[in-house]
PDB file of N, CA and C in Angstrom:
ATOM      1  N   UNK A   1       0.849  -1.169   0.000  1.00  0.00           N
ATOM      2  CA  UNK A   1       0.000   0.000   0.000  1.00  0.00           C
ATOM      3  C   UNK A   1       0.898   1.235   0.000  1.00  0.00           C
ATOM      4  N   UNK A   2       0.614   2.151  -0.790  1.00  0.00           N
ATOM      5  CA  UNK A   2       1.249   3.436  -1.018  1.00  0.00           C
ATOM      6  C   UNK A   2       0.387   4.724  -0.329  1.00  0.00           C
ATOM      7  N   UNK A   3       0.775   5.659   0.218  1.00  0.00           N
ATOM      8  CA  UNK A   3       0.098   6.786   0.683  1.00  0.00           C
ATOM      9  C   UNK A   3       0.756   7.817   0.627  1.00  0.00           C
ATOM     10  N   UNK A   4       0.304   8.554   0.455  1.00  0.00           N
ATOM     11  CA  UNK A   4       0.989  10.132  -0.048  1.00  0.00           C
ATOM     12  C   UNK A   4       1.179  10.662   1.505  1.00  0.00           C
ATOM     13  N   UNK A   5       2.775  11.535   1.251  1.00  0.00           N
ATOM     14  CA  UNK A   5       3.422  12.284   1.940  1.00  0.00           C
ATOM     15  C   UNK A   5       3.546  13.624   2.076  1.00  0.00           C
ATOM     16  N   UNK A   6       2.653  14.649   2.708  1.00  0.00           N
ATOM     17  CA  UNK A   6       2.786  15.832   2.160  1.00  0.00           C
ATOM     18  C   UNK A   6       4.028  16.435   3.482  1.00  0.00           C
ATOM     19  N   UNK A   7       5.158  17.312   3.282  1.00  0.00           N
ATOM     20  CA  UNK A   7       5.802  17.754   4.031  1.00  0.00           C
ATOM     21  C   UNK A   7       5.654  19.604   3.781  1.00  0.00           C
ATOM     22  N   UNK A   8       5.447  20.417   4.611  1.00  0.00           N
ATOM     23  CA  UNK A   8       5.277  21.997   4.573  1.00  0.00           C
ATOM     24  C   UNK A   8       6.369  22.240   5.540  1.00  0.00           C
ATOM     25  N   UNK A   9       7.476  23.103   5.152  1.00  0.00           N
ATOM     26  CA  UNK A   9       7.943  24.205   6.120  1.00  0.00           C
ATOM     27  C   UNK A   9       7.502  24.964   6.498  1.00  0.00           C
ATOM     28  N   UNK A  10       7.706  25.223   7.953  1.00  0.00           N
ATOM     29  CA  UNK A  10       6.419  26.131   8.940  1.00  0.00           C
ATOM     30  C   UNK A  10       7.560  27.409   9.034  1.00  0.00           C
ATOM     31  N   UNK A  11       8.459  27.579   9.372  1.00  0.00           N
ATOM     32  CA  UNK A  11       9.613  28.264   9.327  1.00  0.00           C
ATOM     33  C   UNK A  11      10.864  27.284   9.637  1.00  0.00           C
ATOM     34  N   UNK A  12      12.056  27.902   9.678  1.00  0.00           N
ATOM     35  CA  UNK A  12      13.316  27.019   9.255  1.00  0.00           C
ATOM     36  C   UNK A  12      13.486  26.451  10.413  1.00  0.00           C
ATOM     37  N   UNK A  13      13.121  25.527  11.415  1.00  0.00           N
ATOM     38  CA  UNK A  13      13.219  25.116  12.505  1.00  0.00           C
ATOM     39  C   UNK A  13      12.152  24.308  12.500  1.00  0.00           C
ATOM     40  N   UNK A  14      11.096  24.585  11.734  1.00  0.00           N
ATOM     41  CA  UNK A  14       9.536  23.548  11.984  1.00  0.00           C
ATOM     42  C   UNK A  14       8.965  22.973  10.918  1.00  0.00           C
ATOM     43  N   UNK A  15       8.621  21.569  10.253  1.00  0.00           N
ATOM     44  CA  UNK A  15       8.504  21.268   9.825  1.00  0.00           C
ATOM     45  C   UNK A  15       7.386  20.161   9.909  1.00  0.00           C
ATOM     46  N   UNK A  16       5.951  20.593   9.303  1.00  0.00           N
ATOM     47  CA  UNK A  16       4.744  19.767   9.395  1.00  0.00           C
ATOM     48  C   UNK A  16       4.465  19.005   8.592  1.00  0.00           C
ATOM     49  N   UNK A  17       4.056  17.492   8.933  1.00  0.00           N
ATOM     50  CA  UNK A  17       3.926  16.328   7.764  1.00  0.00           C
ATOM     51  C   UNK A  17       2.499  15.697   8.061  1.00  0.00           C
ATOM     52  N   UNK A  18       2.003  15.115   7.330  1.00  0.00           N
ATOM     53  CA  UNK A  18       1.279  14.821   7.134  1.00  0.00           C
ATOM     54  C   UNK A  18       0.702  13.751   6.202  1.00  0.00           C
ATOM     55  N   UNK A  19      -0.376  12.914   6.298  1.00  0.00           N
ATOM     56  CA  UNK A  19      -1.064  11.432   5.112  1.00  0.00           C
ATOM     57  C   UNK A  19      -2.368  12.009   4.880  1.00  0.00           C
ATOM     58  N   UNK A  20      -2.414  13.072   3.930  1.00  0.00           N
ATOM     59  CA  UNK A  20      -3.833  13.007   3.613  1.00  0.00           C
ATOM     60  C   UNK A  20      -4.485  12.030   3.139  1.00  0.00           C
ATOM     61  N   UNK A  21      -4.382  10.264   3.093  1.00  0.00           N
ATOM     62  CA  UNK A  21      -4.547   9.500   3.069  1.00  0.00           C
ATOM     63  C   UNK A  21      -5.707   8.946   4.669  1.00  0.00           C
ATOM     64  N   UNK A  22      -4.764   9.157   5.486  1.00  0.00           N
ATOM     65  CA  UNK A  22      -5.102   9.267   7.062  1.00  0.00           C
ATOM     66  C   UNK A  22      -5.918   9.953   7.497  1.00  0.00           C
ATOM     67  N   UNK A  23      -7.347  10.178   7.990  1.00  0.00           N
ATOM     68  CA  UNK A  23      -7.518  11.668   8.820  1.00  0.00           C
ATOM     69  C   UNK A  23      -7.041  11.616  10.152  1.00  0.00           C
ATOM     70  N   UNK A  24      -6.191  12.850  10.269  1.00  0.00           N
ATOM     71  CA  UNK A  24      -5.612  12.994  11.710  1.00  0.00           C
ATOM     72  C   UNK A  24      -4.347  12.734  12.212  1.00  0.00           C
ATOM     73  N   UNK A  25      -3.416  12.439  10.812  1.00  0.00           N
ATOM     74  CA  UNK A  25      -2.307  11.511  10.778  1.00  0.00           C
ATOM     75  C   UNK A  25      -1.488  12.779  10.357  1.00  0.00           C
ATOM     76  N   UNK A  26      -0.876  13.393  11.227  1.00  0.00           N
ATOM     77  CA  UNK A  26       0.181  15.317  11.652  1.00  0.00           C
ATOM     78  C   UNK A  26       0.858  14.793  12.204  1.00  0.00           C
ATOM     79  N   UNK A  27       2.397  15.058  12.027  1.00  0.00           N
ATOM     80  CA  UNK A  27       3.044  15.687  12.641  1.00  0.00           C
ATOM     81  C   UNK A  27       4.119  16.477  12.608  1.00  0.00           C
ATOM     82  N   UNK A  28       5.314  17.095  13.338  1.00  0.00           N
ATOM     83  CA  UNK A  28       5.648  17.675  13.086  1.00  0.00           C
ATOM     84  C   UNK A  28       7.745  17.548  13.633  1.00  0.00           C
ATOM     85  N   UNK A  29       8.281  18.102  12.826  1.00  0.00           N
ATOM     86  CA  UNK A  29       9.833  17.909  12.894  1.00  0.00           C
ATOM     87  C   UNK A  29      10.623  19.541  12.834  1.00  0.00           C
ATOM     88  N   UNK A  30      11.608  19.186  13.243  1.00  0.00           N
ATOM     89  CA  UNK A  30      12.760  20.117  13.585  1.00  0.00           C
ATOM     90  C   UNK A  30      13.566  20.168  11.826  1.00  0.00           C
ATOM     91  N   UNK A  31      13.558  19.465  11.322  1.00  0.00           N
ATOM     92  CA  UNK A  31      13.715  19.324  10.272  1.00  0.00           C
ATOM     93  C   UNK A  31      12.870  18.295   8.908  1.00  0.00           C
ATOM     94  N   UNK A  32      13.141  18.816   7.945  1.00  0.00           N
ATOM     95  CA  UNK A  32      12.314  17.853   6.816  1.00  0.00           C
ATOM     96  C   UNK A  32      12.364  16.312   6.834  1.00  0.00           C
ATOM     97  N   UNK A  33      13.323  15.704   7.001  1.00  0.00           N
ATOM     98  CA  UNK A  33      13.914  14.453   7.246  1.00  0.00           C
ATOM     99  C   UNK A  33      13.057  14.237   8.536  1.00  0.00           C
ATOM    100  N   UNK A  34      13.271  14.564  10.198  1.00  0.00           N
ATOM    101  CA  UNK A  34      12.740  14.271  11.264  1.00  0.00           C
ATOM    102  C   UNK A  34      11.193  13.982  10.844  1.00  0.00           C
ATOM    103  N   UNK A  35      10.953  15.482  10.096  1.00  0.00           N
ATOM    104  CA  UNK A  35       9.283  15.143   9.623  1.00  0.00           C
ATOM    105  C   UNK A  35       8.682  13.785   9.058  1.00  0.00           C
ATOM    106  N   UNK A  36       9.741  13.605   8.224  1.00  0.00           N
ATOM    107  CA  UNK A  36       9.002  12.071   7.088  1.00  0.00           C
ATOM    108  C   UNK A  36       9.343  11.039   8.111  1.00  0.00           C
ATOM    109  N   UNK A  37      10.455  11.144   9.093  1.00  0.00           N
ATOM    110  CA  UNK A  37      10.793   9.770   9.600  1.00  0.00           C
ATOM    111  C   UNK A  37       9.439  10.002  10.544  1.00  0.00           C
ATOM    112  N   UNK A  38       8.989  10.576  11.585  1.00  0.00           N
ATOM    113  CA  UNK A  38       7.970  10.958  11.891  1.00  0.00           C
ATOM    114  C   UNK A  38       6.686  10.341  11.910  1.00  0.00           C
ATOM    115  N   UNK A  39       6.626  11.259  10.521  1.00  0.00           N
ATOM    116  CA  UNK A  39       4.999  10.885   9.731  1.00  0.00           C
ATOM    117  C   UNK A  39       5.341   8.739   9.340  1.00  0.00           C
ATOM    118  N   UNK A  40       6.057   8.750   8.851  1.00  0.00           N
ATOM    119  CA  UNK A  40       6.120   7.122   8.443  1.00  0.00           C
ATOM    120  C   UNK A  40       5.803   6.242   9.602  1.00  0.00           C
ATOM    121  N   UNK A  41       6.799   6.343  10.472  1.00  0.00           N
ATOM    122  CA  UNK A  41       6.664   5.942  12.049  1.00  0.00           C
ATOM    123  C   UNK A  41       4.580   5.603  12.602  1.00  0.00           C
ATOM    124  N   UNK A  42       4.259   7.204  12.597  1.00  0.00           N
ATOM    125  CA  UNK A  42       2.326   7.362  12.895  1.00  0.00           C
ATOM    126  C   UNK A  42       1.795   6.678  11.764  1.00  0.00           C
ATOM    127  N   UNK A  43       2.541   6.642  10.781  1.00  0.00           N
ATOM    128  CA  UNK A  43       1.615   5.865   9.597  1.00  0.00           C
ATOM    129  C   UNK A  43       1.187   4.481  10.472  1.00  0.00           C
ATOM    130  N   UNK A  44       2.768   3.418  10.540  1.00  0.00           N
ATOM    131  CA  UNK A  44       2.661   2.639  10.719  1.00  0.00           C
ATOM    132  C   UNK A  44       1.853   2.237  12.179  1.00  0.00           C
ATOM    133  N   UNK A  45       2.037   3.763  13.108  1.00  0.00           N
ATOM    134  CA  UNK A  45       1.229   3.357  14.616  1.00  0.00           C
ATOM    135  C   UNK A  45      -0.530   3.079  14.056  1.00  0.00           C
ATOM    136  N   UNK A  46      -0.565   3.676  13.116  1.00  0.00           N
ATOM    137  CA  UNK A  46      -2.204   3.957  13.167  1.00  0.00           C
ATOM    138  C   UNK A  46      -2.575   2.902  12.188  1.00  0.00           C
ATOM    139  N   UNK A  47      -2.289   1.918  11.449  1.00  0.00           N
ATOM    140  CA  UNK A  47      -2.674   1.304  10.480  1.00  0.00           C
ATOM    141  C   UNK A  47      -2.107  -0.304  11.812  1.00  0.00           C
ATOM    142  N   UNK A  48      -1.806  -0.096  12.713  1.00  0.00           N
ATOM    143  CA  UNK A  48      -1.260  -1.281  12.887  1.00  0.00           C
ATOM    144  C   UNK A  48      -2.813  -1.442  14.699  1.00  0.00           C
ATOM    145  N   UNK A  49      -3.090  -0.160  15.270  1.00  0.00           N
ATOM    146  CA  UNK A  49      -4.031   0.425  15.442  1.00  0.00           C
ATOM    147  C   UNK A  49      -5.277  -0.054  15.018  1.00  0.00           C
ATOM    148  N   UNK A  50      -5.607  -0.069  13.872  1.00  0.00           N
ATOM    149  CA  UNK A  50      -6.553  -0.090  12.893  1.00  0.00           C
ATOM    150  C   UNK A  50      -6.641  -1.914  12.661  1.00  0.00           C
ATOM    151  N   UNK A  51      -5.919  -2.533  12.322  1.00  0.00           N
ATOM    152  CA  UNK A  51      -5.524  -3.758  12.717  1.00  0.00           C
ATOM    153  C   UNK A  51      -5.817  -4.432  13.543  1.00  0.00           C
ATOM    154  N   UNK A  52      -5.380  -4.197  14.537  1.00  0.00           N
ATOM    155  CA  UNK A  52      -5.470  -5.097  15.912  1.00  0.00           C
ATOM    156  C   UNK A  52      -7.113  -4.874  16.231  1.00  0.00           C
ATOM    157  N   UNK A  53      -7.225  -3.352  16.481  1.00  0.00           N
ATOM    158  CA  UNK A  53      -8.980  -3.480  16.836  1.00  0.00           C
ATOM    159  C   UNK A  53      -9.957  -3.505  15.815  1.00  0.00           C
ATOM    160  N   UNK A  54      -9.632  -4.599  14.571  1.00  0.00           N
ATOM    161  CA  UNK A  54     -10.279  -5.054  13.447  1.00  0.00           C
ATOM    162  C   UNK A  54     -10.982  -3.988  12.896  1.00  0.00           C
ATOM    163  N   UNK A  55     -10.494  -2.770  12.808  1.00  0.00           N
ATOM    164  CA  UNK A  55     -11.345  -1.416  12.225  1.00  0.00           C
ATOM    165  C   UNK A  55     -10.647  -1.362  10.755  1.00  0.00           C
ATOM    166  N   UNK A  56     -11.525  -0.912   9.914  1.00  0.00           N
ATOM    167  CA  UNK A  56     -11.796  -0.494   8.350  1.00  0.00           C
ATOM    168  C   UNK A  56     -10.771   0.470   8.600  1.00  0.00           C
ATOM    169  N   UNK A  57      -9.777   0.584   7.488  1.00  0.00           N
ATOM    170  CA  UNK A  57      -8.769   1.684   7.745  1.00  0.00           C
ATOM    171  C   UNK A  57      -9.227   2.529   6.544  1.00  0.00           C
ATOM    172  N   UNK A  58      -9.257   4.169   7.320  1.00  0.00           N
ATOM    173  CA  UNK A  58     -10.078   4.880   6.325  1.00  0.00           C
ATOM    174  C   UNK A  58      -9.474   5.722   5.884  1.00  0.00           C
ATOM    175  N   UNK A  59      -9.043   5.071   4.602  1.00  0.00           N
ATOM    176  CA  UNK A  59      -8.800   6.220   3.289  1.00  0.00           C
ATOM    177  C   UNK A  59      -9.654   6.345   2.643  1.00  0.00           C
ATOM    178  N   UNK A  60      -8.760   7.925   2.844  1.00  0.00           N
ATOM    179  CA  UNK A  60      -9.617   9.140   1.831  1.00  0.00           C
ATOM    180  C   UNK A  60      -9.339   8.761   0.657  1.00  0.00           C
TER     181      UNK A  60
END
């Protein structure tokens, strides 16, 4: 399964990521890199989440 990665610089110190795939699936890094390792990391908390308590994983 593939899901899109959106990364925004907030200013040069903050960096917000995000799965518009996910609803609710933010977060945020000190740098661009911290961001994606981050966001990949919640991907995998919330789909594994989604899993265990046999819930429909809802993509948009």
């Amino acid at each position: 399964m593939k899901l899109e990665i959106q990364i925004v610089k907030l200013r040069n110190d903050l960096f917000l990521a995000s799965c518009p795939n996910l609803p609710g699936c933010h977060v945020q890094g000190n740098s661009r890199e911290q961001a994606r390792q981050r966001i990949q990391e919640a991907i995998k908390l919330m789909i594994t989440s989604y899993v265990k308590h046999r819930e429909k994983i809802p993509l948009g």
